[in-house]
C-alpha atoms as a PDB file:
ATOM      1  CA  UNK A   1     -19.445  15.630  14.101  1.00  0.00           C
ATOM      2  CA  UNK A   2     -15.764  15.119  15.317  1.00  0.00           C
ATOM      3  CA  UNK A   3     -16.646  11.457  16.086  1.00  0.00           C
ATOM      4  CA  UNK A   4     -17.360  10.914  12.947  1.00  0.00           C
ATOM      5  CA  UNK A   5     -14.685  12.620  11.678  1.00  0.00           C
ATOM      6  CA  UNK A   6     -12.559  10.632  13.893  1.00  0.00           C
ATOM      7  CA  UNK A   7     -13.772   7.211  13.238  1.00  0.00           C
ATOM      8  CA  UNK A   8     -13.447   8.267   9.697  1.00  0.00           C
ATOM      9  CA  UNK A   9     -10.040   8.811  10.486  1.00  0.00           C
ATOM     10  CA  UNK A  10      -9.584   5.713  11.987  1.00  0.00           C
ATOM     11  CA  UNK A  11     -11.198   3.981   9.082  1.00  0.00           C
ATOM     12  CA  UNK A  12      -8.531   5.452   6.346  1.00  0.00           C
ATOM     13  CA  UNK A  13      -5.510   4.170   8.921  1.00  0.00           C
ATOM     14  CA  UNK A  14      -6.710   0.979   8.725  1.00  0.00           C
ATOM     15  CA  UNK A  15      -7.299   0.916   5.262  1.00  0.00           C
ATOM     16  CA  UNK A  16      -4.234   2.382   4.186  1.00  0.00           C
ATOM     17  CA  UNK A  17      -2.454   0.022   6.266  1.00  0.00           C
ATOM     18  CA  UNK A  18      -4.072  -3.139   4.354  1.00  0.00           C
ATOM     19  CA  UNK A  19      -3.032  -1.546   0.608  1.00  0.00           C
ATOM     20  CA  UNK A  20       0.298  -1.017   2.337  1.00  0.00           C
ATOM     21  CA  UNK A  21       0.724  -4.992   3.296  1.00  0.00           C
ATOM     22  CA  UNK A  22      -0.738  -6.210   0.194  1.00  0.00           C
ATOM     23  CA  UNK A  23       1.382  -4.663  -2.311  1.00  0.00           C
ATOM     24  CA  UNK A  24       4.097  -5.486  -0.154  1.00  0.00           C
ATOM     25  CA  UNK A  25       3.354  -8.882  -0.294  1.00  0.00           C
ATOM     26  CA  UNK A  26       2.691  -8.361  -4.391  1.00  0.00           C
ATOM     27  CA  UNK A  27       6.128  -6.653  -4.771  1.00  0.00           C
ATOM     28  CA  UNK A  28       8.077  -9.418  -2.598  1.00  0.00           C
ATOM     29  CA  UNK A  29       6.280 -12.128  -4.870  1.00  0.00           C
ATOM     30  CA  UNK A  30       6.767 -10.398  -7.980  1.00  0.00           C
ATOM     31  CA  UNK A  31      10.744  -9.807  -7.464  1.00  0.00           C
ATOM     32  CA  UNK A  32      11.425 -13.219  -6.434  1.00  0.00           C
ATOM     33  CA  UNK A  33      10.702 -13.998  -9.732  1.00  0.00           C
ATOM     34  CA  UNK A  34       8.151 -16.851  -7.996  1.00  0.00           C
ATOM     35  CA  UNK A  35       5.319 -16.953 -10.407  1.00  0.00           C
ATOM     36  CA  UNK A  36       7.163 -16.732 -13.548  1.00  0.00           C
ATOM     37  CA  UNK A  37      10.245 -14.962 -15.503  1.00  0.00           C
ATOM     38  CA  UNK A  38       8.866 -12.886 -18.034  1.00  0.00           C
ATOM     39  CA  UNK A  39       8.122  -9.199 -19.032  1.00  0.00           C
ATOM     40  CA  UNK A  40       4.760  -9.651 -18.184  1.00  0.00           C
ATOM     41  CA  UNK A  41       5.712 -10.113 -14.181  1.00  0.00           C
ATOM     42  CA  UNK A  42       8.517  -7.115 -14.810  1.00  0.00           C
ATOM     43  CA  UNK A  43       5.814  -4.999 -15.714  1.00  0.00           C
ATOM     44  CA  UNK A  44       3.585  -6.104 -12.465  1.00  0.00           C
ATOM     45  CA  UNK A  45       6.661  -5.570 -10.710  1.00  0.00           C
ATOM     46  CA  UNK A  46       6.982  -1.989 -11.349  1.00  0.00           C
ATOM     47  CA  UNK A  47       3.215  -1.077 -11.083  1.00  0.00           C
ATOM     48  CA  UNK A  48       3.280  -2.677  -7.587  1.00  0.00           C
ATOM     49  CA  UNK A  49       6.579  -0.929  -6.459  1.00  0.00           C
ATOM     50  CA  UNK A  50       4.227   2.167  -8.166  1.00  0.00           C
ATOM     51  CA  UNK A  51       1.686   1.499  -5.672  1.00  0.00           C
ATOM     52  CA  UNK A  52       3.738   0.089  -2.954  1.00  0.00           C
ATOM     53  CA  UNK A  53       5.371   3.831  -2.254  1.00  0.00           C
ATOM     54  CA  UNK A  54       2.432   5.630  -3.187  1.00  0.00           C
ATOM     55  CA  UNK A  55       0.373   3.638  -0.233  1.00  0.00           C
ATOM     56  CA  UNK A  56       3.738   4.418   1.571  1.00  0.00           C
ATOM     57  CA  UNK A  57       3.750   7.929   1.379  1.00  0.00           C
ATOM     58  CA  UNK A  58      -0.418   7.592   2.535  1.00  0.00           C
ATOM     59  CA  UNK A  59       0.446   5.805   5.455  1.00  0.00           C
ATOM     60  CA  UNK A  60       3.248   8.456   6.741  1.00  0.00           C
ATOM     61  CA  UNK A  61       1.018  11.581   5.726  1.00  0.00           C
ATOM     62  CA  UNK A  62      -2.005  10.075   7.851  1.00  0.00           C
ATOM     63  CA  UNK A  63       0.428   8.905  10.501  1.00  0.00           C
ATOM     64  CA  UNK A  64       2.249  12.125  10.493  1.00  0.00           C
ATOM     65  CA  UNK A  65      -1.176  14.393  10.710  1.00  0.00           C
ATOM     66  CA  UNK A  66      -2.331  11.909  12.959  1.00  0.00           C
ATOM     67  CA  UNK A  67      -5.338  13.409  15.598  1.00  0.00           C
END
């Protein structure tokens, strides 16, 4: 049982670390202004700063409570 709750564990790191470096990369190409200038990309901008620090906070609660 604490294998699994281990590898489980293990399994949320990684994953949480992926989310984190994607909408990093979404939030670096969206505020270069790269695709295109418009309120369209503004909007995306936000939502992926949104979801940038909320995989942020993820990543330092499971690093933080780490096992």
């Amino acid at each position: 049982m604490k294998k699994e709750f281990i590898k489980s564990h293990l399994k949320k790191k990684s994953q949480s670390k992926l989310a984190l470096s994607i909408s990093l990369f979404i939030v670096l190409l969206t505020s270069t202004g790269y695709i295109f200038n418009s309120k369209g990309i503004i909007f995306l901008f936000y939502i992926s700063c949104f979801a940038f620090f909320y995989n942020f906070v993820i990543q330092f609660l499971l690093e933080k409570f780490d096992i």
